[in-house]
ModelCIF file with pLDDT and N, C-alpha, C, O atoms, coordinates in Angstrom:
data_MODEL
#
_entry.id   MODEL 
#
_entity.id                         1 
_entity.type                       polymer 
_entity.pdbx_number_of_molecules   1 
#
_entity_poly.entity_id                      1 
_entity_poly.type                           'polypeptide(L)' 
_entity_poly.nstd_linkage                   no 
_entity_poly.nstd_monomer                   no 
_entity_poly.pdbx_seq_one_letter_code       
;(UNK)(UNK)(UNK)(UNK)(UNK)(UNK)(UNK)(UNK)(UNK)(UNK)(UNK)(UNK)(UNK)(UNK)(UNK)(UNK)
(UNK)(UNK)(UNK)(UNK)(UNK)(UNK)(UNK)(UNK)(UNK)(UNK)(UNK)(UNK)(UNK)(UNK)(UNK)(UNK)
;
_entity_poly.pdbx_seq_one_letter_code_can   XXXXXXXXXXXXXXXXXXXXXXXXXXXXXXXX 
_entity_poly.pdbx_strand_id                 A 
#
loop_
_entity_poly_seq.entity_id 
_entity_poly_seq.num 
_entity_poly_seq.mon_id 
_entity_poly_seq.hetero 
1 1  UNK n 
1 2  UNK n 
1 3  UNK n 
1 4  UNK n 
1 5  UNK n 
1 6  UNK n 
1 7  UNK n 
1 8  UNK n 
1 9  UNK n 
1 10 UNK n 
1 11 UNK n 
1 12 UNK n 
1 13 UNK n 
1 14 UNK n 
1 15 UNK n 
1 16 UNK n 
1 17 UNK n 
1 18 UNK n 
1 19 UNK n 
1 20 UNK n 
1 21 UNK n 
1 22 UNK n 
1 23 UNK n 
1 24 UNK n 
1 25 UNK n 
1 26 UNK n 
1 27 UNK n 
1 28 UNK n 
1 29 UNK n 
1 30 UNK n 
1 31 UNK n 
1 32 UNK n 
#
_struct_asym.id          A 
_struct_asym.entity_id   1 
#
loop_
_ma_qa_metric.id 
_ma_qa_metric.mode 
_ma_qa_metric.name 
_ma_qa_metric.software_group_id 
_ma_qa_metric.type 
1 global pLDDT . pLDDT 
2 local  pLDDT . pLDDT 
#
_ma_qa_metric_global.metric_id      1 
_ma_qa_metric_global.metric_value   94.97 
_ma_qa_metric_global.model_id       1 
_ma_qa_metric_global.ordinal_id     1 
#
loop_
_ma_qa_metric_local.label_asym_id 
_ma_qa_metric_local.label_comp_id 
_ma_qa_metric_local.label_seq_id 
_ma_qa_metric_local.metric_id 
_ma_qa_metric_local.metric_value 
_ma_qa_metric_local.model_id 
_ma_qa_metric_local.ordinal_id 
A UNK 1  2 97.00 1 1  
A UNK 2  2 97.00 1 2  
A UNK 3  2 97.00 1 3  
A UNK 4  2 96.00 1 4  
A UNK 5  2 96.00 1 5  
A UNK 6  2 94.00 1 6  
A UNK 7  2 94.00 1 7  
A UNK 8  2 90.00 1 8  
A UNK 9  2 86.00 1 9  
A UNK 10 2 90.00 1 10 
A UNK 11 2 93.00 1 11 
A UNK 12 2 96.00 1 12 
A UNK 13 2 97.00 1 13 
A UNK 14 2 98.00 1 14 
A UNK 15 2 97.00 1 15 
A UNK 16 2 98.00 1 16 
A UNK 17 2 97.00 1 17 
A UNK 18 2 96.00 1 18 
A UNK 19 2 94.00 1 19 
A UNK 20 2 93.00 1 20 
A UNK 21 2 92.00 1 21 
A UNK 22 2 94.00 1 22 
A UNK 23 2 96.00 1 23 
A UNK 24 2 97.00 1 24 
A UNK 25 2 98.00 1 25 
A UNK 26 2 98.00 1 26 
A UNK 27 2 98.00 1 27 
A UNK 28 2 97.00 1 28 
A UNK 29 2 97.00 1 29 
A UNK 30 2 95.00 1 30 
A UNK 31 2 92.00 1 31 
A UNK 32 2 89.00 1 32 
#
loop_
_atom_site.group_PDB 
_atom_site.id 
_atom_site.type_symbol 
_atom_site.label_atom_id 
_atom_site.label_alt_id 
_atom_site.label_comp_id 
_atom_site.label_asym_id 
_atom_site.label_entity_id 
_atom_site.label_seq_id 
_atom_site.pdbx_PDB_ins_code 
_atom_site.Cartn_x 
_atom_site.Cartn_y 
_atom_site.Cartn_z 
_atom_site.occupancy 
_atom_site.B_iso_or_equiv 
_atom_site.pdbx_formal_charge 
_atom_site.auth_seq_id 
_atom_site.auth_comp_id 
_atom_site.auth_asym_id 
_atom_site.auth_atom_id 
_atom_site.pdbx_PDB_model_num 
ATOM 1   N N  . UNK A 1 1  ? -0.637 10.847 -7.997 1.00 97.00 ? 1  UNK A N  1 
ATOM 2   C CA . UNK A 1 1  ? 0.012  11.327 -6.781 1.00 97.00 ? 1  UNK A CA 1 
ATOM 3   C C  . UNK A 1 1  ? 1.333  12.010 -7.141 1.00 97.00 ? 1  UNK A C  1 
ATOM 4   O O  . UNK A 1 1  ? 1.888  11.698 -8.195 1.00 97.00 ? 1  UNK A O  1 
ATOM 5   N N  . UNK A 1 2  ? 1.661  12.569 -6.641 1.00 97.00 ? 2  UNK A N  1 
ATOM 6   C CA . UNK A 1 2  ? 3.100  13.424 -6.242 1.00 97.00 ? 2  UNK A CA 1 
ATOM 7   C C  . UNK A 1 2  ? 4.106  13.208 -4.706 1.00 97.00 ? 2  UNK A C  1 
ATOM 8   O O  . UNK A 1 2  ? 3.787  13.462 -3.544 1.00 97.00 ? 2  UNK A O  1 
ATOM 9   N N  . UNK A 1 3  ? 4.821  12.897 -5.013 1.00 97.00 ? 3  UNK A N  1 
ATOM 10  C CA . UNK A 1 3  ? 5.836  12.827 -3.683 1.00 97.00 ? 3  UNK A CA 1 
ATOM 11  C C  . UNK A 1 3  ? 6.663  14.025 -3.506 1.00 97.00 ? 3  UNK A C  1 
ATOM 12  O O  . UNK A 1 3  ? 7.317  14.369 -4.490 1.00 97.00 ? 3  UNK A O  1 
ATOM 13  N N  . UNK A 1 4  ? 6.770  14.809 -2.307 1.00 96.00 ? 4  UNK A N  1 
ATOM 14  C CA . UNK A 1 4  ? 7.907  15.273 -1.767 1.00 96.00 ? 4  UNK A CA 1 
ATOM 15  C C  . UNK A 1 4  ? 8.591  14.841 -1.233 1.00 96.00 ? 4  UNK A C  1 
ATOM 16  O O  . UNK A 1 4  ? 8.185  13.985 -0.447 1.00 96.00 ? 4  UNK A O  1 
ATOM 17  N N  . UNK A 1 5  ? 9.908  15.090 -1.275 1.00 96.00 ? 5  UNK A N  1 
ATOM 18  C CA . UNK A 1 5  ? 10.875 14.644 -0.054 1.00 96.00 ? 5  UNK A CA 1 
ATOM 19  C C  . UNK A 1 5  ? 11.551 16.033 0.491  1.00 96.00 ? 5  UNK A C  1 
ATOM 20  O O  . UNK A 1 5  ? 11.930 16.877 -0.321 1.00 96.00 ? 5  UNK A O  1 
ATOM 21  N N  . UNK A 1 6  ? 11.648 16.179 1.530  1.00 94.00 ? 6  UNK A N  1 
ATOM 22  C CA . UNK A 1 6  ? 12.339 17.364 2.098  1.00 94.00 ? 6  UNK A CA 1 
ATOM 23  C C  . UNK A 1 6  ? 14.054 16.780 2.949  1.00 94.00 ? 6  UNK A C  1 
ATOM 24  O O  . UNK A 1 6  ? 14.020 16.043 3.934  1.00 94.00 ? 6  UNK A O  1 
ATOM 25  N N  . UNK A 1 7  ? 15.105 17.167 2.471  1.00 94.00 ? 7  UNK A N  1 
ATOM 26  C CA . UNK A 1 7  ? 16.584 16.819 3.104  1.00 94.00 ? 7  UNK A CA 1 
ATOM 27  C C  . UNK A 1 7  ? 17.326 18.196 4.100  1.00 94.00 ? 7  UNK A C  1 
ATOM 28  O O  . UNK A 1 7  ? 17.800 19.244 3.660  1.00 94.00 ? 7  UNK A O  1 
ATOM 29  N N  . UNK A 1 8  ? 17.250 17.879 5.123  1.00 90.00 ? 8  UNK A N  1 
ATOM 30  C CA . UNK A 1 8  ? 17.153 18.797 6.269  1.00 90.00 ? 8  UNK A CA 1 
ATOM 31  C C  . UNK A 1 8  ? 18.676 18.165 6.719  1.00 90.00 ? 8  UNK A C  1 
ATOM 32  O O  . UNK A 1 8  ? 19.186 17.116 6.324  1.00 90.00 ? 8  UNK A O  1 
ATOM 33  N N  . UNK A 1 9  ? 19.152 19.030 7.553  1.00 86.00 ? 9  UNK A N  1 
ATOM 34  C CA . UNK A 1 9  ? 20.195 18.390 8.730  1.00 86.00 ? 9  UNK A CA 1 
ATOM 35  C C  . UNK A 1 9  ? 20.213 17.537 9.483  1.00 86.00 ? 9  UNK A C  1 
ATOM 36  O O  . UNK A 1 9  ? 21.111 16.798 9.885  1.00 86.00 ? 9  UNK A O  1 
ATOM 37  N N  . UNK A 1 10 ? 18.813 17.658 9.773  1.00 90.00 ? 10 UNK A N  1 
ATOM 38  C CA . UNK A 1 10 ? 18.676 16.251 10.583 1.00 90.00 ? 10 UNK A CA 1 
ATOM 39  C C  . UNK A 1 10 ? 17.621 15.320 10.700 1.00 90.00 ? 10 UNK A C  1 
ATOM 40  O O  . UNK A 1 10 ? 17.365 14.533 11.611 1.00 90.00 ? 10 UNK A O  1 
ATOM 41  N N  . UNK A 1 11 ? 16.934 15.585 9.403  1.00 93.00 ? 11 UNK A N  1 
ATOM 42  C CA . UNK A 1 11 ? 16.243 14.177 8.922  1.00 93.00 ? 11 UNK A CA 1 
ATOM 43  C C  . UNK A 1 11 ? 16.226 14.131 7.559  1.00 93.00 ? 11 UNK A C  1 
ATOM 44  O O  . UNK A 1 11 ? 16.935 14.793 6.800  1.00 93.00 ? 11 UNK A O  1 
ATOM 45  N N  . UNK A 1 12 ? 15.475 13.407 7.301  1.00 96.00 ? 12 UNK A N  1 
ATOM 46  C CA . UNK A 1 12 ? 14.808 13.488 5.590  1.00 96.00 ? 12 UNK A CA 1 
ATOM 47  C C  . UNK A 1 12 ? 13.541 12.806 5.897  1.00 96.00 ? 12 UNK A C  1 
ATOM 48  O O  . UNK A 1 12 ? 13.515 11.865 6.690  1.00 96.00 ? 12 UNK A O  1 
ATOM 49  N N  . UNK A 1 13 ? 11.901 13.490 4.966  1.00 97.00 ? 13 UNK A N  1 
ATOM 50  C CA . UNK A 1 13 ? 10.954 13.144 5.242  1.00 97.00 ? 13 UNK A CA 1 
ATOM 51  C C  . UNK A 1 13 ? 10.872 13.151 3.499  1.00 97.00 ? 13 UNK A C  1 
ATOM 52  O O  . UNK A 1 13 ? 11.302 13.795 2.541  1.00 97.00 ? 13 UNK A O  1 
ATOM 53  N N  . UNK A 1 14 ? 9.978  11.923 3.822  1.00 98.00 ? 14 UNK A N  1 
ATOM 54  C CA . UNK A 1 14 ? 9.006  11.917 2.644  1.00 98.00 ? 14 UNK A CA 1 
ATOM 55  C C  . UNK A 1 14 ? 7.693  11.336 2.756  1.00 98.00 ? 14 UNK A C  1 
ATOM 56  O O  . UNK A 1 14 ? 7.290  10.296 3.276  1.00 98.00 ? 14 UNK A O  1 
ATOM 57  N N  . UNK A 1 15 ? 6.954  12.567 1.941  1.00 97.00 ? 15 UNK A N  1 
ATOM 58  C CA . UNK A 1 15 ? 5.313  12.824 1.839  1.00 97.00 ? 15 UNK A CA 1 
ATOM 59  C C  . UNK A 1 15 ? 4.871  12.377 0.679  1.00 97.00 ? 15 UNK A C  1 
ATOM 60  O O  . UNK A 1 15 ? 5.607  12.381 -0.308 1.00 97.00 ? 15 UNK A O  1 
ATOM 61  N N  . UNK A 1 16 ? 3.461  11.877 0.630  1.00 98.00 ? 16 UNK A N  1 
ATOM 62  C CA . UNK A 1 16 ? 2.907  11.691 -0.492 1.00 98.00 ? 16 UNK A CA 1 
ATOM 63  C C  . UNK A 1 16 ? 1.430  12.080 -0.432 1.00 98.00 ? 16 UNK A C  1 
ATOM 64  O O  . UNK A 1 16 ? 0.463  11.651 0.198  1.00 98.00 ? 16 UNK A O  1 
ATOM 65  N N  . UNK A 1 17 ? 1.670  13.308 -1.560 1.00 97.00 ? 17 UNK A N  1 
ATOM 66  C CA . UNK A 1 17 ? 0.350  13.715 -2.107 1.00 97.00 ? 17 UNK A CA 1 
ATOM 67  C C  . UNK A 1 17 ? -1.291 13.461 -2.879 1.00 97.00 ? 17 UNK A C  1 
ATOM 68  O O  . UNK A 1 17 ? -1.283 12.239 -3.030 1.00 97.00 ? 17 UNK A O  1 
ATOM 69  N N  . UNK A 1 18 ? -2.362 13.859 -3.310 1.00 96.00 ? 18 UNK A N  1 
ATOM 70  C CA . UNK A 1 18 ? -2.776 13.606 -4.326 1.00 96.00 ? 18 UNK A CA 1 
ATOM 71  C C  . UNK A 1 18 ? -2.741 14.898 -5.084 1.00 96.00 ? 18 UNK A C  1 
ATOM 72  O O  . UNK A 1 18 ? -1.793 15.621 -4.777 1.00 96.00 ? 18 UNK A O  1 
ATOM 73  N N  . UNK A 1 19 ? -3.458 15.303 -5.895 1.00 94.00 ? 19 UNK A N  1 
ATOM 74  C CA . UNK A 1 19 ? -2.935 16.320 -7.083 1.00 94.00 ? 19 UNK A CA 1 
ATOM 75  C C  . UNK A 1 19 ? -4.009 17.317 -6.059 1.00 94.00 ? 19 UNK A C  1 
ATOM 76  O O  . UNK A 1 19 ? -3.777 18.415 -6.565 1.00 94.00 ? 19 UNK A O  1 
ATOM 77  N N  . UNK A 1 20 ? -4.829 17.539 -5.160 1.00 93.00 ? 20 UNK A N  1 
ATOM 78  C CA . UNK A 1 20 ? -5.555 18.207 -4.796 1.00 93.00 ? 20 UNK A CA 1 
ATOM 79  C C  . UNK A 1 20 ? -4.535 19.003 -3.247 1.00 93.00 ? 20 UNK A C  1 
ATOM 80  O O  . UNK A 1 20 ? -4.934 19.760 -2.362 1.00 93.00 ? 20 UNK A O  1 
ATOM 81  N N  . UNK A 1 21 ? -3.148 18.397 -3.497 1.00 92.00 ? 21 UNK A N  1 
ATOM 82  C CA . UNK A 1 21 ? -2.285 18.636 -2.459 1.00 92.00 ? 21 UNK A CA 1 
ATOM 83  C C  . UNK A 1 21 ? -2.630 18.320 -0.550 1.00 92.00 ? 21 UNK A C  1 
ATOM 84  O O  . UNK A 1 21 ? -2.164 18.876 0.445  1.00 92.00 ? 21 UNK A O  1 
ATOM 85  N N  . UNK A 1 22 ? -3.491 17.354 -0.681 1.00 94.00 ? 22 UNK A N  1 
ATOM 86  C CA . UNK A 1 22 ? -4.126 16.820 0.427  1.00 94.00 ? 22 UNK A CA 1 
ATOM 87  C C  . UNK A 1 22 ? -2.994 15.538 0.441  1.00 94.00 ? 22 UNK A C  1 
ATOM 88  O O  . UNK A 1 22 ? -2.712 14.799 -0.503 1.00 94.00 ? 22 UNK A O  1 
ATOM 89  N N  . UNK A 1 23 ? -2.359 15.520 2.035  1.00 96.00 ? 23 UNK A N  1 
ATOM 90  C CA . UNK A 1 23 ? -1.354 14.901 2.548  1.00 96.00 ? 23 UNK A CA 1 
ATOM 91  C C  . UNK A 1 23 ? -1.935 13.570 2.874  1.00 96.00 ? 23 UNK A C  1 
ATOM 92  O O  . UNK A 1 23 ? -2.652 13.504 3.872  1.00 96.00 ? 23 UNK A O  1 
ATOM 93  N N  . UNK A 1 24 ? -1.671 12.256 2.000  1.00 97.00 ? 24 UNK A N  1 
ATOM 94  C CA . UNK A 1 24 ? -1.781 11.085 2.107  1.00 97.00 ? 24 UNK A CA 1 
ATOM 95  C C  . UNK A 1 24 ? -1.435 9.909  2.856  1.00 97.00 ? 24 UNK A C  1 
ATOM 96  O O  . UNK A 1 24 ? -2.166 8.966  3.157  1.00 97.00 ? 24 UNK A O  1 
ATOM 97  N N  . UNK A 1 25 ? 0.215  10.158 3.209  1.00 98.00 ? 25 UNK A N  1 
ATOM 98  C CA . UNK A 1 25 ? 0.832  9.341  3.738  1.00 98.00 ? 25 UNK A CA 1 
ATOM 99  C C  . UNK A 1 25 ? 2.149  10.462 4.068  1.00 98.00 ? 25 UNK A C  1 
ATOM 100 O O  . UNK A 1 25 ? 2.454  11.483 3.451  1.00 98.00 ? 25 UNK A O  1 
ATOM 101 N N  . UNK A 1 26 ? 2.786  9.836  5.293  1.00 98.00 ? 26 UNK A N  1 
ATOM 102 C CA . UNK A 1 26 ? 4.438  10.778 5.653  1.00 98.00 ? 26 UNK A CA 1 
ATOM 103 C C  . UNK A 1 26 ? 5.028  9.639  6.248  1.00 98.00 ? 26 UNK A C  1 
ATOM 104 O O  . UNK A 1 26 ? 4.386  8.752  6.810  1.00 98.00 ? 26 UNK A O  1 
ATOM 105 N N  . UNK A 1 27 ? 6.627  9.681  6.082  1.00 98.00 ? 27 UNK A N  1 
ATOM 106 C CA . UNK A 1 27 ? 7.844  8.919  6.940  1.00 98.00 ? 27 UNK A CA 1 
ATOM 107 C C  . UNK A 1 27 ? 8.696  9.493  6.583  1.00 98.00 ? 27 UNK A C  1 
ATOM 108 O O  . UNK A 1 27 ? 9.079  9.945  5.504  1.00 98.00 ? 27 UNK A O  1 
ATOM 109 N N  . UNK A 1 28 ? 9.115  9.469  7.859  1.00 97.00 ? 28 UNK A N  1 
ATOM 110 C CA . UNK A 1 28 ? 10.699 10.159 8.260  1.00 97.00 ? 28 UNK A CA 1 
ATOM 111 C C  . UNK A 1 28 ? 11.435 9.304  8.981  1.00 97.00 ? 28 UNK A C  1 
ATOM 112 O O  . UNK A 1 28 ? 11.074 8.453  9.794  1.00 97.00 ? 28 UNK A O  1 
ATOM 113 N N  . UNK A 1 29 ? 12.590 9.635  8.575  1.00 97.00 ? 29 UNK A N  1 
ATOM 114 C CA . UNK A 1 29 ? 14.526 9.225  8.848  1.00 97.00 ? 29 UNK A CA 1 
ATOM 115 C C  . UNK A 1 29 ? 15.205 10.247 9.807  1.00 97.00 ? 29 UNK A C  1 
ATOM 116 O O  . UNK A 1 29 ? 15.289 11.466 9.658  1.00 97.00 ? 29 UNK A O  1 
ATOM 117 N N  . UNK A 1 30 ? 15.640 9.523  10.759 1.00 95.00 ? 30 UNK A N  1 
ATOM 118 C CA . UNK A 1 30 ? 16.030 10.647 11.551 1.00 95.00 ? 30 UNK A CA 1 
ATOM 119 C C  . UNK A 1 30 ? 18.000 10.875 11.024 1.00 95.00 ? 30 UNK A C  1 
ATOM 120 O O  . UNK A 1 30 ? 18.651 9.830  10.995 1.00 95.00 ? 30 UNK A O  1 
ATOM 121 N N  . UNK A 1 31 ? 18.592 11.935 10.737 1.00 92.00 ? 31 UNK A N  1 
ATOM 122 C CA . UNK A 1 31 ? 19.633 11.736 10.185 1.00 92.00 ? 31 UNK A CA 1 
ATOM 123 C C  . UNK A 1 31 ? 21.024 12.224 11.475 1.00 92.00 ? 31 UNK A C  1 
ATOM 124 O O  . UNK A 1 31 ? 20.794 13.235 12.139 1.00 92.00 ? 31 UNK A O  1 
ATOM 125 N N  . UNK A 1 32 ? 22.264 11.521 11.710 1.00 89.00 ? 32 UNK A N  1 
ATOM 126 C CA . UNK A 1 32 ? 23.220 12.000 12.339 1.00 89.00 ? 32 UNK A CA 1 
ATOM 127 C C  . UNK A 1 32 ? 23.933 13.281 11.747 1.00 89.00 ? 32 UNK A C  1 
ATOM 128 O O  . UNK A 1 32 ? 24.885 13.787 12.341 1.00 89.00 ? 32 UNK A O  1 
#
C-alpha cells in the first residue's frame, strides 16, 4: 500500500492506496 496525505487550509486528509491506485480507506481532520 501507499498513503497520501493531502494538507489544505482547512483540513488534512489521509488516503490509503493499493499499488493499483484503487482508494482503500480515507479520514479527514477538519482544521481551524
Amino acid at each position: 500500500y501507499v498513503v497520501g496525505v493531502g494538507v489544505g487550509e482547512t483540513r488534512v486528509r489521509v488516503e490509503l492506496y493499493d499499488l493499483a491506485m484503487e482508494e482503500r480507506a480515507r479520514k479527514e481532520f477538519a482544521l481551524d
